[in-house]
C-alpha atoms as a PDB file:
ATOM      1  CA  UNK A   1       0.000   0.000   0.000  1.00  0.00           C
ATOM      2  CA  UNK A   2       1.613   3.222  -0.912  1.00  0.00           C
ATOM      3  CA  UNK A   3       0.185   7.148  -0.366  1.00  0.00           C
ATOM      4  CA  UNK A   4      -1.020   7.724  -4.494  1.00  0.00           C
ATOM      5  CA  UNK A   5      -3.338   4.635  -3.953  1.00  0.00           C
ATOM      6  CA  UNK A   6      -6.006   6.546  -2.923  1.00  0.00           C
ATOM      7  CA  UNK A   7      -5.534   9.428  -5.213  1.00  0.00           C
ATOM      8  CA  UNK A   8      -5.236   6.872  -8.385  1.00  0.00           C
ATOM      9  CA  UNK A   9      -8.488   4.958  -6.683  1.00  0.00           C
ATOM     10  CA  UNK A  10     -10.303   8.340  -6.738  1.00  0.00           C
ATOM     11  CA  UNK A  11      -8.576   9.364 -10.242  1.00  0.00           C
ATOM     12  CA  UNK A  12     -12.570   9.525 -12.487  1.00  0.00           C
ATOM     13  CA  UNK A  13     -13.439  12.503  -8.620  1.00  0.00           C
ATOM     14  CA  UNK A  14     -14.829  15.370 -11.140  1.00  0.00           C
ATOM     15  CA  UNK A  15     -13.912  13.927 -14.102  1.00  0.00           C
ATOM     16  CA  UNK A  16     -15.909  16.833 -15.857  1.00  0.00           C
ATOM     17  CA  UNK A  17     -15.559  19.555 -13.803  1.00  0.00           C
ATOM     18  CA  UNK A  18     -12.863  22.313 -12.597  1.00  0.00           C
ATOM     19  CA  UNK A  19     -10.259  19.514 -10.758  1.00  0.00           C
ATOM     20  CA  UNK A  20     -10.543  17.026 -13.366  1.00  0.00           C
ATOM     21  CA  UNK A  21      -7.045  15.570 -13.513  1.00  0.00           C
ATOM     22  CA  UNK A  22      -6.062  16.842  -9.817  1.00  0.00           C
ATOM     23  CA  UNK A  23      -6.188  12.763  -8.327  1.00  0.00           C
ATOM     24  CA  UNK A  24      -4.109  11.597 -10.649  1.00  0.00           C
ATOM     25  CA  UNK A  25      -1.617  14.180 -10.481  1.00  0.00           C
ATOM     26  CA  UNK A  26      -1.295  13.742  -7.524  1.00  0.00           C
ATOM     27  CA  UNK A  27      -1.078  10.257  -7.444  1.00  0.00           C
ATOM     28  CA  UNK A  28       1.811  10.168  -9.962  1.00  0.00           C
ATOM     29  CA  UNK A  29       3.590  12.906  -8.068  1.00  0.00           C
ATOM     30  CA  UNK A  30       3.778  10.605  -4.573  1.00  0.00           C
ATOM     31  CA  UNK A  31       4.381   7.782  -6.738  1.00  0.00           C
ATOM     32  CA  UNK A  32       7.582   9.323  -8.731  1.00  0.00           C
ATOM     33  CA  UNK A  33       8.453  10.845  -4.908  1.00  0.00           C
ATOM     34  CA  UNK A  34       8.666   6.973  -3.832  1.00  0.00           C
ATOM     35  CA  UNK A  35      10.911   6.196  -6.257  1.00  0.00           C
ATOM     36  CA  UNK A  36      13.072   8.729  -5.790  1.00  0.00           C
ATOM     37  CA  UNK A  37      13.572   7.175  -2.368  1.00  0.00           C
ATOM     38  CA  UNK A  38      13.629   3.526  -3.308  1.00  0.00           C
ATOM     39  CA  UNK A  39      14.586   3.163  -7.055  1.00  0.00           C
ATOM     40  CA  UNK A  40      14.196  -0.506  -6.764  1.00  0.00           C
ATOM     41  CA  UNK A  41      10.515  -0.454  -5.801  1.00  0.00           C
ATOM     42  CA  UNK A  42       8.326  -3.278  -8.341  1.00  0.00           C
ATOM     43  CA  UNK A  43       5.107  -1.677  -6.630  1.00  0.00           C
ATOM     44  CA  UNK A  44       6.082   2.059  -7.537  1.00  0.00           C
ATOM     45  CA  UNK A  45       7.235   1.124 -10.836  1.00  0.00           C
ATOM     46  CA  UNK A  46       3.863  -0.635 -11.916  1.00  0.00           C
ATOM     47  CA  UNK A  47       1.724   1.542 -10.302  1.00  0.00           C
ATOM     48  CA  UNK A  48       3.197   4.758 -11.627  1.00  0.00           C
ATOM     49  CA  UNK A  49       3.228   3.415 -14.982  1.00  0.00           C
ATOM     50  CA  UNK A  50      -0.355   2.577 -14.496  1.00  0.00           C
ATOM     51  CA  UNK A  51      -1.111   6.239 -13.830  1.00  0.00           C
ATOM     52  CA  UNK A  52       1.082   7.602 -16.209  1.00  0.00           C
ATOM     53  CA  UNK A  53      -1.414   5.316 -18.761  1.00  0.00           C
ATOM     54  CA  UNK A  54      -4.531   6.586 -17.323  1.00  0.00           C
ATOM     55  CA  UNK A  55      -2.643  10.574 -18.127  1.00  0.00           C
ATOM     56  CA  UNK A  56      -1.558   9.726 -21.937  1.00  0.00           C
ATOM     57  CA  UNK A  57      -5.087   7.932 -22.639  1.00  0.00           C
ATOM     58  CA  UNK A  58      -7.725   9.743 -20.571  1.00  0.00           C
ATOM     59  CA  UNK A  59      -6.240  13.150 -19.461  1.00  0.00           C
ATOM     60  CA  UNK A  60      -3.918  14.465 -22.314  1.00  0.00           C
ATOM     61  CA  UNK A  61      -5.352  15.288 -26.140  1.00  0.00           C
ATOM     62  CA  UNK A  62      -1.952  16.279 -27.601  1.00  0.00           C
ATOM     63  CA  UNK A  63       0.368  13.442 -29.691  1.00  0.00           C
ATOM     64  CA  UNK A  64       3.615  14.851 -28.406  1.00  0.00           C
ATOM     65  CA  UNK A  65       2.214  14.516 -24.964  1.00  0.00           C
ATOM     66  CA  UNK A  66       1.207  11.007 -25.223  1.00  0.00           C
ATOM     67  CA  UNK A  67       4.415  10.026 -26.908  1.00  0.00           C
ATOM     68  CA  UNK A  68       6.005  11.461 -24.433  1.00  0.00           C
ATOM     69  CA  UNK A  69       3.681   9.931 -21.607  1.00  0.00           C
ATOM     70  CA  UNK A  70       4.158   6.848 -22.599  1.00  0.00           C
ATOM     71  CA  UNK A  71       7.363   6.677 -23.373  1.00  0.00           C
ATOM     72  CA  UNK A  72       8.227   7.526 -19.592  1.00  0.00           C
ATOM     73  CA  UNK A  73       6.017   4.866 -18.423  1.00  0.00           C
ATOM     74  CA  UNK A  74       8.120   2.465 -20.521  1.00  0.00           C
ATOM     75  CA  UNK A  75      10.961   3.894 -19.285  1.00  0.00           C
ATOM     76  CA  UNK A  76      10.540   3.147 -16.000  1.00  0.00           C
ATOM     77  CA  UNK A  77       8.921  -0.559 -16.893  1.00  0.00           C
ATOM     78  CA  UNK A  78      12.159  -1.383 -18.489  1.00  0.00           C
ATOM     79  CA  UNK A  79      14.348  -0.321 -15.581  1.00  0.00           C
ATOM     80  CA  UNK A  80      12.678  -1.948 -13.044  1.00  0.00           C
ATOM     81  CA  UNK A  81      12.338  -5.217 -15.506  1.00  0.00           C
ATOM     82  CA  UNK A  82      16.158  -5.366 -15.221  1.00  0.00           C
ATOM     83  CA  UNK A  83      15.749  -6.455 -11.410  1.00  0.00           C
ATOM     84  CA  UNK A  84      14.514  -9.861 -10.506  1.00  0.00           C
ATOM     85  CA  UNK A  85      11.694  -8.644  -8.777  1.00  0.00           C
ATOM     86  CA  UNK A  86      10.400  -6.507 -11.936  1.00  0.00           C
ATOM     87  CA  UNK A  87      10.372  -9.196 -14.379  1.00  0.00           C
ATOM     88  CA  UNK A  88       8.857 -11.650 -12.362  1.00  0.00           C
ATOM     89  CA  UNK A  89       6.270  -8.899 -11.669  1.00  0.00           C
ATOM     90  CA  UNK A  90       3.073  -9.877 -13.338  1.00  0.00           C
ATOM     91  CA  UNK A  91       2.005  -6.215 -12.899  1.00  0.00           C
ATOM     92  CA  UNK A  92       5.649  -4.720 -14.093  1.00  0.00           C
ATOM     93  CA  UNK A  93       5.011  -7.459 -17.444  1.00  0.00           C
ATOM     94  CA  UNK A  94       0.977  -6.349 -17.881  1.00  0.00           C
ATOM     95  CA  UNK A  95       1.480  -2.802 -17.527  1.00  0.00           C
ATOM     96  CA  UNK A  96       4.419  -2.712 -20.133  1.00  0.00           C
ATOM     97  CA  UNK A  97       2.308  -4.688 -23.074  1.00  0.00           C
ATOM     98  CA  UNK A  98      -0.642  -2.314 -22.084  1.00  0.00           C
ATOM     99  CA  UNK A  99       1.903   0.586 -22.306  1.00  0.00           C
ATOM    100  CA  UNK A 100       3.463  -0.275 -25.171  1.00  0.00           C
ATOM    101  CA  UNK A 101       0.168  -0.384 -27.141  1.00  0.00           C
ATOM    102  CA  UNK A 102      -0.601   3.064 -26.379  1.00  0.00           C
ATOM    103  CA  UNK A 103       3.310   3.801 -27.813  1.00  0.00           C
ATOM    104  CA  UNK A 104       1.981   2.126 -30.977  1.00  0.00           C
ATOM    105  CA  UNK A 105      -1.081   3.741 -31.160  1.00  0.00           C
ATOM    106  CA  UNK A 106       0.801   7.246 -30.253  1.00  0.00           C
ATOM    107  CA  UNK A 107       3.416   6.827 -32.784  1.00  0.00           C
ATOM    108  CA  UNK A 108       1.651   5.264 -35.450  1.00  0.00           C
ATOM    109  CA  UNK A 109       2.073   2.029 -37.768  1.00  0.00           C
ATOM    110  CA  UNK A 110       5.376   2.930 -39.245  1.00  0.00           C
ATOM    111  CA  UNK A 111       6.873   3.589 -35.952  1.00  0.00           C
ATOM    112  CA  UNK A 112       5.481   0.176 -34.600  1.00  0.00           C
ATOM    113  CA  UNK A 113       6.415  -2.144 -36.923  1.00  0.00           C
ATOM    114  CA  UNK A 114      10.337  -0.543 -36.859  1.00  0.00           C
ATOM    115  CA  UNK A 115      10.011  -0.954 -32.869  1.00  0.00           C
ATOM    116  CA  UNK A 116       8.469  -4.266 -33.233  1.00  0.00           C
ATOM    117  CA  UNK A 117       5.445  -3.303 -30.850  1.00  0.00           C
ATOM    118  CA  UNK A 118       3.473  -6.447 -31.255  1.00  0.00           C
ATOM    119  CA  UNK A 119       6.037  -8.801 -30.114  1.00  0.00           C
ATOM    120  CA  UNK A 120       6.871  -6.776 -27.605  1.00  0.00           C
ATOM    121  CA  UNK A 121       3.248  -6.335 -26.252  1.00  0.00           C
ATOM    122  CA  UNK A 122       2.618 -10.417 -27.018  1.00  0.00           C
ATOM    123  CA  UNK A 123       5.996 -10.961 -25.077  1.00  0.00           C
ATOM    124  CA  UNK A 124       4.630  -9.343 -21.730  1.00  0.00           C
ATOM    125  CA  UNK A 125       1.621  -9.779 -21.786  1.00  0.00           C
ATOM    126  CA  UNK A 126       1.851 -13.862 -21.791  1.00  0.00           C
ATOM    127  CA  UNK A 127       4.802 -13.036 -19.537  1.00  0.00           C
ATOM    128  CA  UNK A 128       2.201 -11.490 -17.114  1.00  0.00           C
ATOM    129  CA  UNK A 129      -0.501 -14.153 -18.059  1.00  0.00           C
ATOM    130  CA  UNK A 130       1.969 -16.981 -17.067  1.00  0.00           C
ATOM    131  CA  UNK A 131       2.614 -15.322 -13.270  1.00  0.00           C
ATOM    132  CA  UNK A 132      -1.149 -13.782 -12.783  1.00  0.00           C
ATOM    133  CA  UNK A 133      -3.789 -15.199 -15.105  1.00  0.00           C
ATOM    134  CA  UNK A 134      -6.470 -13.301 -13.388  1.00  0.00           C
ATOM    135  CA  UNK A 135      -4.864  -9.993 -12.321  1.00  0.00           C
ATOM    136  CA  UNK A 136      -6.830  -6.860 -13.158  1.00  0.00           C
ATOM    137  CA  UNK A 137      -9.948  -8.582 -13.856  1.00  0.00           C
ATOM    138  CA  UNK A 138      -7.582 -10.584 -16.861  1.00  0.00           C
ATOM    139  CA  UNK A 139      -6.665  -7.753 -18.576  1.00  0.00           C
ATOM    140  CA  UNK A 140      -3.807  -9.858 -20.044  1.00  0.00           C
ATOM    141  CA  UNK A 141      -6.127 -12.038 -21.671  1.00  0.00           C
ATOM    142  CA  UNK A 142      -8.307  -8.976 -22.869  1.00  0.00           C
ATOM    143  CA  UNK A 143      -4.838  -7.176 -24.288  1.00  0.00           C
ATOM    144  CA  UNK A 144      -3.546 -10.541 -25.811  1.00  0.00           C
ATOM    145  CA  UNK A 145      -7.296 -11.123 -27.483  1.00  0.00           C
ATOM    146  CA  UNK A 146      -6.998  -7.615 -29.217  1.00  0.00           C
ATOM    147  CA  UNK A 147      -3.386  -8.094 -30.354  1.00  0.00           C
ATOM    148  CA  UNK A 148      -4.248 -10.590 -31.882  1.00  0.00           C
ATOM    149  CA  UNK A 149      -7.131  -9.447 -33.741  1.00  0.00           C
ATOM    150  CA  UNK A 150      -5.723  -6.441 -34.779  1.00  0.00           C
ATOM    151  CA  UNK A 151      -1.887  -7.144 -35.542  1.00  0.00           C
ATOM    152  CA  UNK A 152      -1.417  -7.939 -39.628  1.00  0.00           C
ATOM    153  CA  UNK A 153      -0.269 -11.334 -39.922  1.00  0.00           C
ATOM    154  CA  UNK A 154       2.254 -11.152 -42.350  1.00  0.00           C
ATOM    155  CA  UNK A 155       4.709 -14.432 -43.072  1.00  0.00           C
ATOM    156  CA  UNK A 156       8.343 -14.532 -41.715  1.00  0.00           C
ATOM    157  CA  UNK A 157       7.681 -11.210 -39.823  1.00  0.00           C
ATOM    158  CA  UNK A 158       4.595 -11.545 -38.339  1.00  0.00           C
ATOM    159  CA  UNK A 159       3.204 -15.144 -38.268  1.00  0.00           C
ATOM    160  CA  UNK A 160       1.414 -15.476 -35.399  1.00  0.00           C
ATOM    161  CA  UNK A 161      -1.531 -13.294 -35.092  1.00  0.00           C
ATOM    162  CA  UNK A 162      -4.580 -15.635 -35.089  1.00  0.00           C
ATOM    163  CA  UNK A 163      -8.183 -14.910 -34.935  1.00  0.00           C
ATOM    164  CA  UNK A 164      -8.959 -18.356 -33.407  1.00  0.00           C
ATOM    165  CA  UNK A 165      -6.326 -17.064 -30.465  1.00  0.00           C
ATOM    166  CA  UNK A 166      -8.317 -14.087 -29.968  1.00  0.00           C
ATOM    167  CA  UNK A 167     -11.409 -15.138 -29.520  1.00  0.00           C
ATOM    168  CA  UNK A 168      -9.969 -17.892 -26.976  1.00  0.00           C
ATOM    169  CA  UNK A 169      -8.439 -14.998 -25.267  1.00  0.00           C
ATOM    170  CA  UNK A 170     -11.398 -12.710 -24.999  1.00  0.00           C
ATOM    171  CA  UNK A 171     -13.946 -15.577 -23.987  1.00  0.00           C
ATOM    172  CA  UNK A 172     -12.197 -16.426 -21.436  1.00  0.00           C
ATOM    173  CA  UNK A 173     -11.734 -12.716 -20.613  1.00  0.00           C
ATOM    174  CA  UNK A 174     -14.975 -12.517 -20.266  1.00  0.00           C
ATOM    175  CA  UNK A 175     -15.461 -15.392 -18.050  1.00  0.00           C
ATOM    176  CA  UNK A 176     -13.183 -14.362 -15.707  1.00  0.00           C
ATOM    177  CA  UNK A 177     -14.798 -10.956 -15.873  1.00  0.00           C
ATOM    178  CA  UNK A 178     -18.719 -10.965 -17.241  1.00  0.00           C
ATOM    179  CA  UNK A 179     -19.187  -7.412 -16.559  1.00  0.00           C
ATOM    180  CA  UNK A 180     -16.200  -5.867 -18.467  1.00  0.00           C
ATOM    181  CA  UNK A 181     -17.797  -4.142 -20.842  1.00  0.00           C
ATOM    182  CA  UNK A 182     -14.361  -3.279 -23.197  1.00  0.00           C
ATOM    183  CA  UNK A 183     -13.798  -7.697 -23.009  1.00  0.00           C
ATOM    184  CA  UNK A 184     -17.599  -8.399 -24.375  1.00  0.00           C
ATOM    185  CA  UNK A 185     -17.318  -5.632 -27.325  1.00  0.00           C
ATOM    186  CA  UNK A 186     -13.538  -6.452 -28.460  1.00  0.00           C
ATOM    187  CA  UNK A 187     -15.108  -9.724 -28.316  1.00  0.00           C
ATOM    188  CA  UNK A 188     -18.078  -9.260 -30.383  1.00  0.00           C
ATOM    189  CA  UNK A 189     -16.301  -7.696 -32.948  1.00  0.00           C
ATOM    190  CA  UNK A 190     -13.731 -10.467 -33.379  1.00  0.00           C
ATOM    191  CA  UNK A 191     -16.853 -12.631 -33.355  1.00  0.00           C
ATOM    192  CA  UNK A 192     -18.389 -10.459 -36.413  1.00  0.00           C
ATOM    193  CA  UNK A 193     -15.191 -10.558 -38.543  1.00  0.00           C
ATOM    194  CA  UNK A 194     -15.025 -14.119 -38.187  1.00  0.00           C
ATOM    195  CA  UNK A 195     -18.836 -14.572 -39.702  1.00  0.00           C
ATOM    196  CA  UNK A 196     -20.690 -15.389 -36.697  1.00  0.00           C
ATOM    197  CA  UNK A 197     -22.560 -12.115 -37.031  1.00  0.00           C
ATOM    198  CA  UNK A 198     -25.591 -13.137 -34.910  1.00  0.00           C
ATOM    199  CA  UNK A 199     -23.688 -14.074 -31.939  1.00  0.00           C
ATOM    200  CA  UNK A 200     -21.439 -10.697 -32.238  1.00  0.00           C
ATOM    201  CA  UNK A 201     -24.998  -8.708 -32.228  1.00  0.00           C
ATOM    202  CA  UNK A 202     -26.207 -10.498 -29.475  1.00  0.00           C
ATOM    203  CA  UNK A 203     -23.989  -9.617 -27.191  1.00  0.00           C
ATOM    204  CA  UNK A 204     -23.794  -5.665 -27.776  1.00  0.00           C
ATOM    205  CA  UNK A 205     -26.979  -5.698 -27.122  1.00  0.00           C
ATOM    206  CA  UNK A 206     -26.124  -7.486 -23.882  1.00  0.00           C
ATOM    207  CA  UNK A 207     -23.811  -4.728 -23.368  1.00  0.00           C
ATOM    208  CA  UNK A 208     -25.911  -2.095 -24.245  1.00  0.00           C
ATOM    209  CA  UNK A 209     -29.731  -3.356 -22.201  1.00  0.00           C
ATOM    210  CA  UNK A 210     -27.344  -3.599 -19.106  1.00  0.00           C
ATOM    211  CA  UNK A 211     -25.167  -0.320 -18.897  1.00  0.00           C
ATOM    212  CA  UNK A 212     -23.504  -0.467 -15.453  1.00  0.00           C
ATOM    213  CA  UNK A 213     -25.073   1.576 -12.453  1.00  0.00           C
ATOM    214  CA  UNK A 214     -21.295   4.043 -12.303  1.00  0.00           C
ATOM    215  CA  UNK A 215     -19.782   3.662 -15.633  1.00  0.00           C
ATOM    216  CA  UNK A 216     -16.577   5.368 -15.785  1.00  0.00           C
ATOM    217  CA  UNK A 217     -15.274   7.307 -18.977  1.00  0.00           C
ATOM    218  CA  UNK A 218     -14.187   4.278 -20.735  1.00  0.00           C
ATOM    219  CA  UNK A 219     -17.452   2.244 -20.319  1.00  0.00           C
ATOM    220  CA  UNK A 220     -19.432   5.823 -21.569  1.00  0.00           C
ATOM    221  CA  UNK A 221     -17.215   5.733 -24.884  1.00  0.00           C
ATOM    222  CA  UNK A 222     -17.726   2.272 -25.119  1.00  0.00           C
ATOM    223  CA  UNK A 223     -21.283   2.381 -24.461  1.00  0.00           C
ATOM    224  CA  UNK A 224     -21.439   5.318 -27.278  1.00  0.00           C
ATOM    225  CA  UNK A 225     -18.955   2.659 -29.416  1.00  0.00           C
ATOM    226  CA  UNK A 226     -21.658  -0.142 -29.229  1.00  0.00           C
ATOM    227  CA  UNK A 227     -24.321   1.707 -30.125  1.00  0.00           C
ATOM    228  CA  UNK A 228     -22.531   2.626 -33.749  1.00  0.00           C
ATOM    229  CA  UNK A 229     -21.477  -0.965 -34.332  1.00  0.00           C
ATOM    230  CA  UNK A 230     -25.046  -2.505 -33.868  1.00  0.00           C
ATOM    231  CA  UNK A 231     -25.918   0.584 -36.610  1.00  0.00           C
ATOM    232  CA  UNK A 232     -23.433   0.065 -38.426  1.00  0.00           C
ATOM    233  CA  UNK A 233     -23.808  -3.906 -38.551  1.00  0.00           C
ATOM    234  CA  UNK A 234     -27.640  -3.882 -38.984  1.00  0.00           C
ATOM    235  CA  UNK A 235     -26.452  -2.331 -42.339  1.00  0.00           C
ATOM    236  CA  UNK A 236     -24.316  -4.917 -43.303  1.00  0.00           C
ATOM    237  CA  UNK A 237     -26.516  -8.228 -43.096  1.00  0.00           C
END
């Protein structure tokens, strides 16, 4: 337990009005002040690279920032991951595939493929699924499932993205959290590409008949996400 938990519990407190952004702040500020004072600290490493996630994706509009965001957060995954204690860290391995993703995304394709983001993000994340199947609600599971969905396979260089893996992945996901509302849709539309349309509907409609009673930012956009790909879907069969 460190002192930014609380603020980084709190970090959606006003996430509309004048302090919006004040919890995390502050959260990343005790967190960085920890480390100052114990370099070698797995807990402050993961949890201020958590943060520093939550700053380049929810709290920051500007590219340079997020680069720069989340190239600190990698930063500081990749020192602590040269300690024993880091790499064995199932929260040091998820929270630098979930990390690097937002690099990729922040950087764009080009920059990716020269840095080799997918492997790296497949290489961590099944690092962390190995130590902690289950940790953040199985986040790994949900971030492997996407990967890949997404990632182009292309022979020699890219062979194994597979859309059988992904929906293995995000089922089970799903199981381990039924609620997750980001799990069901990246799951759904995996489902959809793969031709089993009606199943894919089904369930954003799942998602959007039960909303949860305090979504947070993400499940809104979601929410708002689901609603264009049953539109968008009705179109198509």
């Amino acid at each position: 337990m460190l002192e930014g938990d609380k603020y980084l519990d709190n970090l959606w407190e006003d996430y509309e009005g004048e302090n919006k952004g004040k919890n995390l702040e502050k959260a990343i500020e005790l967190f960085e002040s920890e480390l100052k004072k114990n370099p070698n600290s797995v807990e402050a490493s993961w949890k201020l690279m958590k943060a520093l996630y939550f700053l380049g994706t929810n709290f920051t509009d500007s590219t340079k920032k997020k680069q720069e965001i989340f190239e600190k957060a990698i930063s500081i995954g990749e020192k602590i991951y040269k300690t024993k204690e880091g790499k064995s860290s199932a929260e040091v391995n998820l929270w630098m595939g979930i990390n690097w993703g937002r690099w990729g995304e922040a950087f764009g394709i080009f920059e990716a493929a020269k840095k080799g983001v997918a492997d790296k993000i497949r290489k961590y994340t099944e690092e962390s699924l190995k130590i902690n199947p289950k940790l953040d609600d199985g986040a790994a599971y949900k971030l492997l499932g996407r990967l890949h969905h997404k990632a182009p396979k292309i022979p020699i260089i890219l062979p194994w993205p597979s859309k059988k893996k992904a929906i293995e992945y995000l089922e089970k996901a799903v199981e381990i959290a039924p609620k997750d509302i980001t799990a069901k849709m990246f799951l759904a539309e995996v489902l959809f590409d793969e031709g089993k349309k009606s199943k894919a509907i089904e369930i954003i409609k799942e998602i959007i008949d039960n909303p949860p009673e305090k979504p947070t930012p993400e499940d809104e956009d979601n929410l708002k996400r689901c609603k264009k790909l049953l539109n968008k879907w009705h179109c198509l069969i």
